[in-house]
N, C-alpha and C. Protein backbone atom coordinates (compact mmCIF):
# COMPACT_ATOMS: atom_id res chain seq x y z
N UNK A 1 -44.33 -45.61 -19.55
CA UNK A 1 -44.89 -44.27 -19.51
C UNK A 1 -45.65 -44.03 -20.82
N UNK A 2 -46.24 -43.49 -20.33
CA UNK A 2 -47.19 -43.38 -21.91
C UNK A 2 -47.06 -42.07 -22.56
N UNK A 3 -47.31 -41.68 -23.93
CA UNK A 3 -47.30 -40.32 -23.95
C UNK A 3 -47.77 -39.12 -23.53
N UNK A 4 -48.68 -39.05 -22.91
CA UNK A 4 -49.86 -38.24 -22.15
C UNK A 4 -48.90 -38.43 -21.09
N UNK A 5 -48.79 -39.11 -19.83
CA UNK A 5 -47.36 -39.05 -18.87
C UNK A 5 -46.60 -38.05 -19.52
N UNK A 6 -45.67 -38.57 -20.20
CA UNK A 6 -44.41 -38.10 -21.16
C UNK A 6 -44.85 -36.20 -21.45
N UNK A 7 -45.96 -35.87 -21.48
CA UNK A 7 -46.13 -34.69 -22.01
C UNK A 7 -46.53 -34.30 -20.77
N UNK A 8 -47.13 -34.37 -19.74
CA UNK A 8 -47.30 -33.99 -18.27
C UNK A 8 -46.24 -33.47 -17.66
N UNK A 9 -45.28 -34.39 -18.05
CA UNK A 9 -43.84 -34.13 -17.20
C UNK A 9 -43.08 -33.34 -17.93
N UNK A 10 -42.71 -33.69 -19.06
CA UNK A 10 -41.78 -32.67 -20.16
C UNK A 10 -42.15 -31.65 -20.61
N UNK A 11 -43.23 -31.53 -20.97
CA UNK A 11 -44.09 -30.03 -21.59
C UNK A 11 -44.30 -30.60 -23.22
N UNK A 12 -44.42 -29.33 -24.04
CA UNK A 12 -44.89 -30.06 -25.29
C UNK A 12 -43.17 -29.90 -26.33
N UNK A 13 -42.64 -30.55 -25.35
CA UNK A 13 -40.97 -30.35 -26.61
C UNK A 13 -41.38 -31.42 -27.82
N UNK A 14 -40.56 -30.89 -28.63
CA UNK A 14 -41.01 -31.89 -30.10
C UNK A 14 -40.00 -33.16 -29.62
N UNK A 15 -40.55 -34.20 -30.12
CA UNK A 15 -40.11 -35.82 -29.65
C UNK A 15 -39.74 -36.40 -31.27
N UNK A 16 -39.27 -37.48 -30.88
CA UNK A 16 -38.61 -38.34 -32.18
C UNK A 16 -39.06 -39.91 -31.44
N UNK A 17 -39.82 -40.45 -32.03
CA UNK A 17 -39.71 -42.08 -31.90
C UNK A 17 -38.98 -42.94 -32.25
N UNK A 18 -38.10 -43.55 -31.70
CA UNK A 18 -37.00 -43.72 -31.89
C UNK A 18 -37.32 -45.87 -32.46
N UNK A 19 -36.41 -46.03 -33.72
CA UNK A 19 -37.04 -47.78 -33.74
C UNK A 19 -37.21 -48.86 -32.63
N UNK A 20 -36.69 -48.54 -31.64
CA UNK A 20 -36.77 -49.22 -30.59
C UNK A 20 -37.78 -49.27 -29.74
N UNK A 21 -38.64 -48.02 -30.01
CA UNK A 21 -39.83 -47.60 -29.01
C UNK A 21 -39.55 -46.51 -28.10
N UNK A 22 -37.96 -46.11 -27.92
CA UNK A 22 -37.92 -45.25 -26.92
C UNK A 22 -38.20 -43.60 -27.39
N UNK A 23 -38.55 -42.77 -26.43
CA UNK A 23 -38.69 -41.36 -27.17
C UNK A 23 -37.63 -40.66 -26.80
N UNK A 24 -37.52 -39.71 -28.25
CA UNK A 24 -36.03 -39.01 -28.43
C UNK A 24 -36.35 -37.34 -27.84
N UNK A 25 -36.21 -36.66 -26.88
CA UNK A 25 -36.60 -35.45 -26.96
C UNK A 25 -35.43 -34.13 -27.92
N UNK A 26 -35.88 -33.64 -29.05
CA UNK A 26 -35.68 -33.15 -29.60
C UNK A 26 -35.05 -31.59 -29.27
N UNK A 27 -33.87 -31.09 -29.64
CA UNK A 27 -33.51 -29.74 -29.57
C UNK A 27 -34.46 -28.60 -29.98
N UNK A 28 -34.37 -27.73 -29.41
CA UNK A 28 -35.29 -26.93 -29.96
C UNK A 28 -34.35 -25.77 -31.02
N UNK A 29 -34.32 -25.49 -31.97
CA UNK A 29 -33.09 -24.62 -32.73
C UNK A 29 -33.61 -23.15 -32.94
N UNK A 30 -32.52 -22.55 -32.47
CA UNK A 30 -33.16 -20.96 -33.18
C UNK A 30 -32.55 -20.89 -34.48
N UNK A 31 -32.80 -19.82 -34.68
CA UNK A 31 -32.26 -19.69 -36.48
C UNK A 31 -30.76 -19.86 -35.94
N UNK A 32 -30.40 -20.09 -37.49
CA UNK A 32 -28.53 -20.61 -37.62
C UNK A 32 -28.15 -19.27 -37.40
N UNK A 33 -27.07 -19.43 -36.81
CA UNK A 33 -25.87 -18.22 -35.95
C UNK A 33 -24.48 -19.14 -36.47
N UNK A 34 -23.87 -18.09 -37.53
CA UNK A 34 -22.55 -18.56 -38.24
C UNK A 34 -21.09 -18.97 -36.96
N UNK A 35 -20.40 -19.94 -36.73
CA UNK A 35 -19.34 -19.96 -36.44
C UNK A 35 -18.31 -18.77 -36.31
N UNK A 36 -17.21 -18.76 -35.14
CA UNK A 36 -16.26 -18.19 -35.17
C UNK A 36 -15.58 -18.06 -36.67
N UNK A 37 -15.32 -17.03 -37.81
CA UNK A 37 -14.07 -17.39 -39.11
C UNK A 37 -15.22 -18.59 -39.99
N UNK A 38 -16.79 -18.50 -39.88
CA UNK A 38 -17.50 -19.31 -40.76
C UNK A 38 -18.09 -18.27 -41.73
N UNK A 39 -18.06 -18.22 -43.24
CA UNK A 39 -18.91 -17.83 -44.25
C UNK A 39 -20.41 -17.78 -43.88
N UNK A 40 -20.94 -16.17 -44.34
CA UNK A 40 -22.37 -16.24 -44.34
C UNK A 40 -22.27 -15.19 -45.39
N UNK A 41 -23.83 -15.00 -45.94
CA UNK A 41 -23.96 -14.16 -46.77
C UNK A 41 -25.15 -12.97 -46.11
N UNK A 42 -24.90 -11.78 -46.53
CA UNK A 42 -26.00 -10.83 -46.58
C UNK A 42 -26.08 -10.28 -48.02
N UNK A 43 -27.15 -9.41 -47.73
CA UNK A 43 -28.16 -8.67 -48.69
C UNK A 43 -27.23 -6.73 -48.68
N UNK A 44 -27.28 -6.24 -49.51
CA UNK A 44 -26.72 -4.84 -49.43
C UNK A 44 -27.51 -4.13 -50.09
N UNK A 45 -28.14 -2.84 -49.67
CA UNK A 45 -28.72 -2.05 -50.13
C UNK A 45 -29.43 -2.09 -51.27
N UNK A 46 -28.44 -2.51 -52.16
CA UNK A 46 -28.79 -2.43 -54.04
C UNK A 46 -29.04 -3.59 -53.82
N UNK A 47 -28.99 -4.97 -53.16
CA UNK A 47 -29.59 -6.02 -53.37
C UNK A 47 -28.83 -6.74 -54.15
N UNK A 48 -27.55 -6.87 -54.00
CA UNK A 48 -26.09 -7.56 -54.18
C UNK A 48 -25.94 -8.20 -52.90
N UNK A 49 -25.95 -9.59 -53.33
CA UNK A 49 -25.17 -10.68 -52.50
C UNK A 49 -24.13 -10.42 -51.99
N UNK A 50 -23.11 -10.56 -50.78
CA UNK A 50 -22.08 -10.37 -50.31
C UNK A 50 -21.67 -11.58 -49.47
N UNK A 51 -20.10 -11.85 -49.20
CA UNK A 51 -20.23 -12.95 -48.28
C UNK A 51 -18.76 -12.20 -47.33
N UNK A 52 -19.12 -12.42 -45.97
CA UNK A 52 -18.24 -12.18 -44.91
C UNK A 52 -18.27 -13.63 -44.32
N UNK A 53 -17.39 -13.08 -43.11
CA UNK A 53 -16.88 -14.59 -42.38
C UNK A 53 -16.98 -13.62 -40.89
N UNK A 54 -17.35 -14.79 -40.69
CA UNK A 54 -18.17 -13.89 -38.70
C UNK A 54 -17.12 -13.73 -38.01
N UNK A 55 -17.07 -12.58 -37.15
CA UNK A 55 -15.96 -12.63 -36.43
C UNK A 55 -16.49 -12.07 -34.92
N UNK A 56 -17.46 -12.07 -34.81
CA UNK A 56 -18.35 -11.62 -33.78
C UNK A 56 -18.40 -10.14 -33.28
N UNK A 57 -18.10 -9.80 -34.51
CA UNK A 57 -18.27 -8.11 -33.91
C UNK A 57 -20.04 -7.22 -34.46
N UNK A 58 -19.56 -6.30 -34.22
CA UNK A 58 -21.19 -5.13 -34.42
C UNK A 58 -21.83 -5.03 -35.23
N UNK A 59 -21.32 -5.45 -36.37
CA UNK A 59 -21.80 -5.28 -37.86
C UNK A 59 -22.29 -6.78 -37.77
N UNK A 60 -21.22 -7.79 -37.52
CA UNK A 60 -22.08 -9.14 -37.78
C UNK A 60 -23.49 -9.21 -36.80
N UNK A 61 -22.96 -8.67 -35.51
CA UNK A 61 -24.73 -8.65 -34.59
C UNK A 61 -25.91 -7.91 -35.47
N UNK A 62 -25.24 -6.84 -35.76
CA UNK A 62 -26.22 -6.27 -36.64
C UNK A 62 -27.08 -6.41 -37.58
N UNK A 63 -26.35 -7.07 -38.44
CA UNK A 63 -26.54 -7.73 -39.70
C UNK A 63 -27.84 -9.48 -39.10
N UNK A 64 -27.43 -10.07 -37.93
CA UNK A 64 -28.31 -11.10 -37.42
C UNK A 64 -29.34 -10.54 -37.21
N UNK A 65 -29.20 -9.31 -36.64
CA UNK A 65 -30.35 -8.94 -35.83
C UNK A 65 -31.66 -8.56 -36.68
N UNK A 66 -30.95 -7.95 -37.75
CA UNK A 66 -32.08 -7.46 -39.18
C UNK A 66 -32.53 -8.63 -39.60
N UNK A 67 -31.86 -10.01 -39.37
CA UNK A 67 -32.71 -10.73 -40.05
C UNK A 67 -31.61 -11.17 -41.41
N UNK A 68 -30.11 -10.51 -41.51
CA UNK A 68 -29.39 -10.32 -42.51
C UNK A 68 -28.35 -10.95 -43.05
N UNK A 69 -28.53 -12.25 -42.19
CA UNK A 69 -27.43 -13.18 -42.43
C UNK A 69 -28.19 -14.30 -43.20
N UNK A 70 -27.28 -15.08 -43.84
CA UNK A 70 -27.95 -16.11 -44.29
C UNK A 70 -26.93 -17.71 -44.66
N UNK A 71 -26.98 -18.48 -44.28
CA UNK A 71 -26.14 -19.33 -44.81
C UNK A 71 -25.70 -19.75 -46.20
N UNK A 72 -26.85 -19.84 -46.94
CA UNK A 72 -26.42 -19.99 -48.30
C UNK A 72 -26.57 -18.79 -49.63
N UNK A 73 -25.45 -18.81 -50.35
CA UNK A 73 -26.17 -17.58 -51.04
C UNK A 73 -27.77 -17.77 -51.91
N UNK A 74 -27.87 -18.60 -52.22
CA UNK A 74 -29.35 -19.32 -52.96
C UNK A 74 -30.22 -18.72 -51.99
N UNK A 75 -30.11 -19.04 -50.77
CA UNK A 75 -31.13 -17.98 -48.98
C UNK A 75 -30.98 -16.63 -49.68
N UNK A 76 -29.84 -15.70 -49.71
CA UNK A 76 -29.96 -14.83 -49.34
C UNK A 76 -30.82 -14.30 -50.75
N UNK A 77 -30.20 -14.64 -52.04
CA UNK A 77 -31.02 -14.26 -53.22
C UNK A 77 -32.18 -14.59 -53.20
N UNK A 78 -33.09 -15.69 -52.81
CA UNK A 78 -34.45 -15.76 -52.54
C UNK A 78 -34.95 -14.81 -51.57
N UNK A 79 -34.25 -14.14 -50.48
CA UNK A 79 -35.12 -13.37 -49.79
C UNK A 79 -34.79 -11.82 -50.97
N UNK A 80 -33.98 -11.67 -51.36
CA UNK A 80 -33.72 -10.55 -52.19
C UNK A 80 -35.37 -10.73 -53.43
N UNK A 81 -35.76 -11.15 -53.99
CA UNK A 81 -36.43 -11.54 -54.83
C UNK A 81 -37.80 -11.66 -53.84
N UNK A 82 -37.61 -12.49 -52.67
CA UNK A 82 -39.31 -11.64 -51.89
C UNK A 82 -39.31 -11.38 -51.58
N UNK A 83 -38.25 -10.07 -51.43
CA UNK A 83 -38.34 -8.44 -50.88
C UNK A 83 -38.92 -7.82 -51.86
N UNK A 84 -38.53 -7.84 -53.49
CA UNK A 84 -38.54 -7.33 -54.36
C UNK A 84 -40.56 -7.73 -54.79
N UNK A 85 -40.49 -8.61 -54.20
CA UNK A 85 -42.53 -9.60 -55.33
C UNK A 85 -42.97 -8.10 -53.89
N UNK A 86 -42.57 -7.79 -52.32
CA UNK A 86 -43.11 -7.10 -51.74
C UNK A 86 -43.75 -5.90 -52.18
N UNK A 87 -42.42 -5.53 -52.54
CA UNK A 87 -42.76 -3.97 -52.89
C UNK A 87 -43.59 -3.83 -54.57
N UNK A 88 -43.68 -4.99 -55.11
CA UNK A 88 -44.16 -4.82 -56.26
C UNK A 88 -45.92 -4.77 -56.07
N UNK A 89 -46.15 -6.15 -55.06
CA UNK A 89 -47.20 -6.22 -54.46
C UNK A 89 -47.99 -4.43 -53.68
N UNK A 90 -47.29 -4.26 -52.63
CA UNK A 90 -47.69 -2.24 -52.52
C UNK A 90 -47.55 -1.63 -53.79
N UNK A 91 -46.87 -1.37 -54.67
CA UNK A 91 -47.11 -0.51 -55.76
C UNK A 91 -48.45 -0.82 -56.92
N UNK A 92 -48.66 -1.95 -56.53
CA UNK A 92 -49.62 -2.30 -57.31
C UNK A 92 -51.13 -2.34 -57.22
N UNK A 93 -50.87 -1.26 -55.42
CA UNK A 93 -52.01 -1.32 -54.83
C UNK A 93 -52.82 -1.89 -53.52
N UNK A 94 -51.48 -2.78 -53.09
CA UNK A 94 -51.50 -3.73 -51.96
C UNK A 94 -51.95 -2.93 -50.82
N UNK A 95 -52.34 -3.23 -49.32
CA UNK A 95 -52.54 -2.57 -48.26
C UNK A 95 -51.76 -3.34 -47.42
N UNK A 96 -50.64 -2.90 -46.20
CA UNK A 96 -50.05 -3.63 -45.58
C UNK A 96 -50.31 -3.62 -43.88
N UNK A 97 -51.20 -4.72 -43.78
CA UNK A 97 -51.41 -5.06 -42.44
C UNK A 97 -52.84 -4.53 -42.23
N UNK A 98 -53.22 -4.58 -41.24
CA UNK A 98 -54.83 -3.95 -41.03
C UNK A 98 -54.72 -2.96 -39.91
N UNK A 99 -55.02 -1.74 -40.48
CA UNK A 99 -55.21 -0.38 -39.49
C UNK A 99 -56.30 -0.68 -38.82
N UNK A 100 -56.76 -1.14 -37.89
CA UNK A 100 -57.69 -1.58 -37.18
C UNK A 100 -58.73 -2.38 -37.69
N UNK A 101 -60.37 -2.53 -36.99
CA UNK A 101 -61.04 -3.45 -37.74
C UNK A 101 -61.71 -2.91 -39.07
N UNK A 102 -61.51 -4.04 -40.12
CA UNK A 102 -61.42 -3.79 -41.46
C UNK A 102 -62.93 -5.12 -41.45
N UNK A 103 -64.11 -3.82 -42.26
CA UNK A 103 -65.13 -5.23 -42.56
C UNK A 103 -65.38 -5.48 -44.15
N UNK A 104 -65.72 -6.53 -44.33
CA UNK A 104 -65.75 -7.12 -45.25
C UNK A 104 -64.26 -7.91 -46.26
N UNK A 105 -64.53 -8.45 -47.13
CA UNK A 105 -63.71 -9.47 -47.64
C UNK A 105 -62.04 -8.61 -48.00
N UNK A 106 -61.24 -9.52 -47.94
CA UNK A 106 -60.17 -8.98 -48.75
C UNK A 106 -59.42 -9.89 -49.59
N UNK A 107 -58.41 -9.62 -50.54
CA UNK A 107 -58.44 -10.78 -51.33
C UNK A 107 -56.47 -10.78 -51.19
N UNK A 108 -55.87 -11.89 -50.86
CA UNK A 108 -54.56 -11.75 -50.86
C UNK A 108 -54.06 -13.20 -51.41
N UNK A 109 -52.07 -13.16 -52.11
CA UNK A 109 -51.82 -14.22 -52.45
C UNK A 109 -50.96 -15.11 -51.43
N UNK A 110 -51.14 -16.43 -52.32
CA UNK A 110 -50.95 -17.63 -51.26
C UNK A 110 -50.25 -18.66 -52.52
N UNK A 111 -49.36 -19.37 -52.34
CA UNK A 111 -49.04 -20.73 -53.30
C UNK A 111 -49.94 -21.52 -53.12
N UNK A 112 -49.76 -22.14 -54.37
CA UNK A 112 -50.90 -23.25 -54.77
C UNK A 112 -49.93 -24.60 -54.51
N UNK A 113 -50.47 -25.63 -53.36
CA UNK A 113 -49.76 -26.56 -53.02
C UNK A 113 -49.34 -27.42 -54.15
N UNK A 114 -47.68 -27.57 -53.82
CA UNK A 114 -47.20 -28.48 -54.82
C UNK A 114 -46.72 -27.96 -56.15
N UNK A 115 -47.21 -26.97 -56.31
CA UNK A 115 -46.94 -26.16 -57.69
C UNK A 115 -46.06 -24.76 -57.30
N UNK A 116 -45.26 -24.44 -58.24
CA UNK A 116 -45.32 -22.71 -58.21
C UNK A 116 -45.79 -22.04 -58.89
N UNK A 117 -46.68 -21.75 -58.26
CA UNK A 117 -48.22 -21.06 -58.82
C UNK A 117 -48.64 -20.37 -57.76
N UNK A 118 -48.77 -18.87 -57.87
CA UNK A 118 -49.58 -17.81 -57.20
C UNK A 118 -50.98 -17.89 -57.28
N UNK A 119 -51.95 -17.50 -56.39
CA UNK A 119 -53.30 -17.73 -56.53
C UNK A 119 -53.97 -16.49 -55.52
N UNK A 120 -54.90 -16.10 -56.18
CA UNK A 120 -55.42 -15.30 -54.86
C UNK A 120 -56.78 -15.43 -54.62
N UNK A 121 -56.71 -15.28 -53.31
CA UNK A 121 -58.10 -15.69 -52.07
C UNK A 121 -58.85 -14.93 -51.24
N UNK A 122 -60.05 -14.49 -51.18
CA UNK A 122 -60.98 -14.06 -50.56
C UNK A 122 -60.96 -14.26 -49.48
N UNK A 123 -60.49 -13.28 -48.01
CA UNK A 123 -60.17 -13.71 -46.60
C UNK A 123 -61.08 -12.41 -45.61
N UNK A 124 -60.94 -12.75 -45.02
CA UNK A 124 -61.79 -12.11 -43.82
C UNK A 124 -61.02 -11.49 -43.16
N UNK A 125 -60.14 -12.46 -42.61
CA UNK A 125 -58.98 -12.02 -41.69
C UNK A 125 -57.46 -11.98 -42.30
N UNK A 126 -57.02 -11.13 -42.22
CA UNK A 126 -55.04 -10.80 -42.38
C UNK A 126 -54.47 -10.94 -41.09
N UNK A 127 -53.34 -11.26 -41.84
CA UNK A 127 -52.24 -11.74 -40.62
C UNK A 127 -51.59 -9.81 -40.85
N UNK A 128 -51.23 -9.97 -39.62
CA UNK A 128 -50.59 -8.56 -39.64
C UNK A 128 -49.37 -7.71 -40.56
N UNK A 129 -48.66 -8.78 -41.48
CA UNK A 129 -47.65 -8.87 -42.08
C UNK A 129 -47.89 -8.89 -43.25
N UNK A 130 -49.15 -9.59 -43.43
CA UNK A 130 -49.56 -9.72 -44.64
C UNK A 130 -49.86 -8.81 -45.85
N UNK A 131 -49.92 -9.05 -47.21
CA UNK A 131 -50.36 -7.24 -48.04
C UNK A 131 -51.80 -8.42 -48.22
N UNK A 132 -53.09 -7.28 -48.65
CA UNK A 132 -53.83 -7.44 -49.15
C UNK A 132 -54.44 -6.33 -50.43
N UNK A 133 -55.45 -7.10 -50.57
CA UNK A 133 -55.99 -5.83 -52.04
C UNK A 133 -57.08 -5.81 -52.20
N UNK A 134 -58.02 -4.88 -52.15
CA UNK A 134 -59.35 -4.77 -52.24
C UNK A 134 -60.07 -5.63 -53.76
N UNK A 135 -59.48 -5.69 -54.47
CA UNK A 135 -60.15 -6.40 -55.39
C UNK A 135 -59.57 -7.75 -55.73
N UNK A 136 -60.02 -8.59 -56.56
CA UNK A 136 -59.65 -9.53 -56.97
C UNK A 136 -58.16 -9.13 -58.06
N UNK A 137 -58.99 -8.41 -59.39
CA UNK A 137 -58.10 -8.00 -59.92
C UNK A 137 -56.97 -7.29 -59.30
N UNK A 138 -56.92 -6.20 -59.45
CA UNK A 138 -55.74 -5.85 -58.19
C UNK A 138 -54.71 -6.76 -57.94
N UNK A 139 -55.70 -8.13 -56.91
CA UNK A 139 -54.51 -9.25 -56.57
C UNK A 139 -53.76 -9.96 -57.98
N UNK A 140 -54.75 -10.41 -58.79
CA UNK A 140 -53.76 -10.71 -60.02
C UNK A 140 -53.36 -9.77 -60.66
N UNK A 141 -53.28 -8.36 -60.96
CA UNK A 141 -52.96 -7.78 -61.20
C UNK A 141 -51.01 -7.54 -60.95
N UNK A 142 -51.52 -7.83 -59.60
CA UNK A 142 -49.45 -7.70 -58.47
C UNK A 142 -49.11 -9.33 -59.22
N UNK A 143 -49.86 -9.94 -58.92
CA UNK A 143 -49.27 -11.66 -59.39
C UNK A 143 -48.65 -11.45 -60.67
N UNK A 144 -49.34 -11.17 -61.82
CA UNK A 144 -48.76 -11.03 -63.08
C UNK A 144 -47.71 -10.27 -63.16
N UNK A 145 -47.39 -9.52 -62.21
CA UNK A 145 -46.18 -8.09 -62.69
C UNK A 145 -44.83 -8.58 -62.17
N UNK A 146 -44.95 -10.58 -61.34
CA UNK A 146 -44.11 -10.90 -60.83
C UNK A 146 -43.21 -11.87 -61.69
N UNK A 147 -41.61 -12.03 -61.61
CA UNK A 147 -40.65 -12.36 -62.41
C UNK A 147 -41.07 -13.78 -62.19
N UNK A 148 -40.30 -14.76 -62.73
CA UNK A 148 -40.48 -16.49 -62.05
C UNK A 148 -39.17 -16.93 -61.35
N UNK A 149 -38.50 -15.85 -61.27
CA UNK A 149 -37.67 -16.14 -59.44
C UNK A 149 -38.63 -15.39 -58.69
N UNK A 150 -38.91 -14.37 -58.79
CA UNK A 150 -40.21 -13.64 -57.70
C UNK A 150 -41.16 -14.77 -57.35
N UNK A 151 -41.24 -15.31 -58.14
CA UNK A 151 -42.74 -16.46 -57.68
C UNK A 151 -42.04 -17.70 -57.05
N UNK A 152 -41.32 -18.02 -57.77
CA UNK A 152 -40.58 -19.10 -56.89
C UNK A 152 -40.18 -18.86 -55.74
N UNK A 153 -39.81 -17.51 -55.18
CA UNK A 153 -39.21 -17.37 -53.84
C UNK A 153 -40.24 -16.98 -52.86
N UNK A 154 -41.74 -16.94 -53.37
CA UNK A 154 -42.76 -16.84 -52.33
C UNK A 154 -43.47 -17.88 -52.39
N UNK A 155 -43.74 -19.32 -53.51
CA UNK A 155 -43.81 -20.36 -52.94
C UNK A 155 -42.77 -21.51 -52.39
N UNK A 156 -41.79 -21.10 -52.27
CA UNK A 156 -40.32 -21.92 -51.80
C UNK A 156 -40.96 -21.87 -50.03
N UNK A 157 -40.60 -23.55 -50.11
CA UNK A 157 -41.89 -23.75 -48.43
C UNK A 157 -40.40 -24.45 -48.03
N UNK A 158 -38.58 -24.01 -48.27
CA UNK A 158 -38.06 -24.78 -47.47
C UNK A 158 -37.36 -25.98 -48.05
N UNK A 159 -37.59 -26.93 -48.64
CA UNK A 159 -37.23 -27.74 -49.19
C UNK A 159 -36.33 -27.57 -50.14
N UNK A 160 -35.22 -28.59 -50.57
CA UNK A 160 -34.36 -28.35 -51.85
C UNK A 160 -33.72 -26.96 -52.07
N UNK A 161 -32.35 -26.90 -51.98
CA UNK A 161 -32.13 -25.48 -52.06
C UNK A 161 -31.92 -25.66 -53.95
C-alpha cells in the first residue's frame, strides 16, 4: 500500500514509520487530564502556584475547563508570567484582536528563532488573539518593560522544562 492508499483510507491521522517499513498510526492526544488522587497545579488569583490532587469533582472540572490545570509547576509559572508580558503588552498600548477590517500595517511581537529574544514585525493580518500596536516603537516599547522570565515564557516553543 502506498501512502497516498494509506491516506485515502485512514484520513490524515499523524503516522510513525516504523524501522521495519511498517506504518504506526499515531494517537491523537488532547491536553493532559490529571489521574484519579494525581498532583496538578493551578494558578490563583494573585498568581500563586497551588497544587491539588484530582478527585474529579467541580472545582477540578472547572479549573480544566479555564484552561487551569497544569502538570508541572514550571507550566503553571510560565503561563503566570505570559499572563503577566499580556497585560503589560495592553497597558503599554497594545490593541487586542481586530474590531473588524483594520487597513494598513500593524506591528506585533514574535520570538526570534533559537534565541530568547523578542522582536517586532510589520503584519497586515492578526490572528484574533493576538495584541498589536500601531507603531513600531510602542511594540518595543511593551518588549523592553518585559522581565527575562516574561520573555522566556513567550518564547518557550515547548521543549526542556
Amino acid at each position: 500500500m502506498t501512502l497516498k492508499e494509506f491516506f485515502e483510507q485512514n484520513g490524515e491521522k499523524p503516522i510513525e514509520i516504523q524501522d521495519d517499513g511498517t506504518i504506526k498510526v499515531l494517537e491523537e492526544k488532547g491536553p493532559w487530564k490529571p489521574e484519579c488522587e494525581e498532583k496538578y497545579y493551578t494558578i490563583y488569583g494573585c498568581g500563586s502556584v497551588e497544587t491539588f490532587k484530582w478527585v474529579d469533582c467541580l472545582m477540578d472540572d472547572l479549573r480544566k475547563e479555564m484552561g487551569n490545570v497544569f502538570q508541572t509547576k514550571a507550566e503553571a509559572e510560565r503561563m503566570v508570567h505570559r499572563l503577566k508580558a499580556r497585560k503589560k503588552f495592553l497597558d503599554a498600548g497594545g490593541h487586542e484582536g481586530m474590531d473588524g477590517l483594520v487597513f494598513g500595517d500593524r506591528y506585533h511581537v514574535y520570538p526570534q528563532r533559537g534565541d530568547k529574544i523578542l522582536m517586532s514585525a510589520k503584519e497586515r493580518n492578526v490572528t484574533a488573539f493576538d495584541i498589536w500596536f500601531e507603531t513600531e516603537a510602542d511594540c518595543n516599547r511593551a518588549i523592553d518593560s518585559l522581565t527575562k522570565d516574561e520573555v522566556a515564557a513567550l518564547c518557550w516553543t515547548g521543549e526542556n522544562e
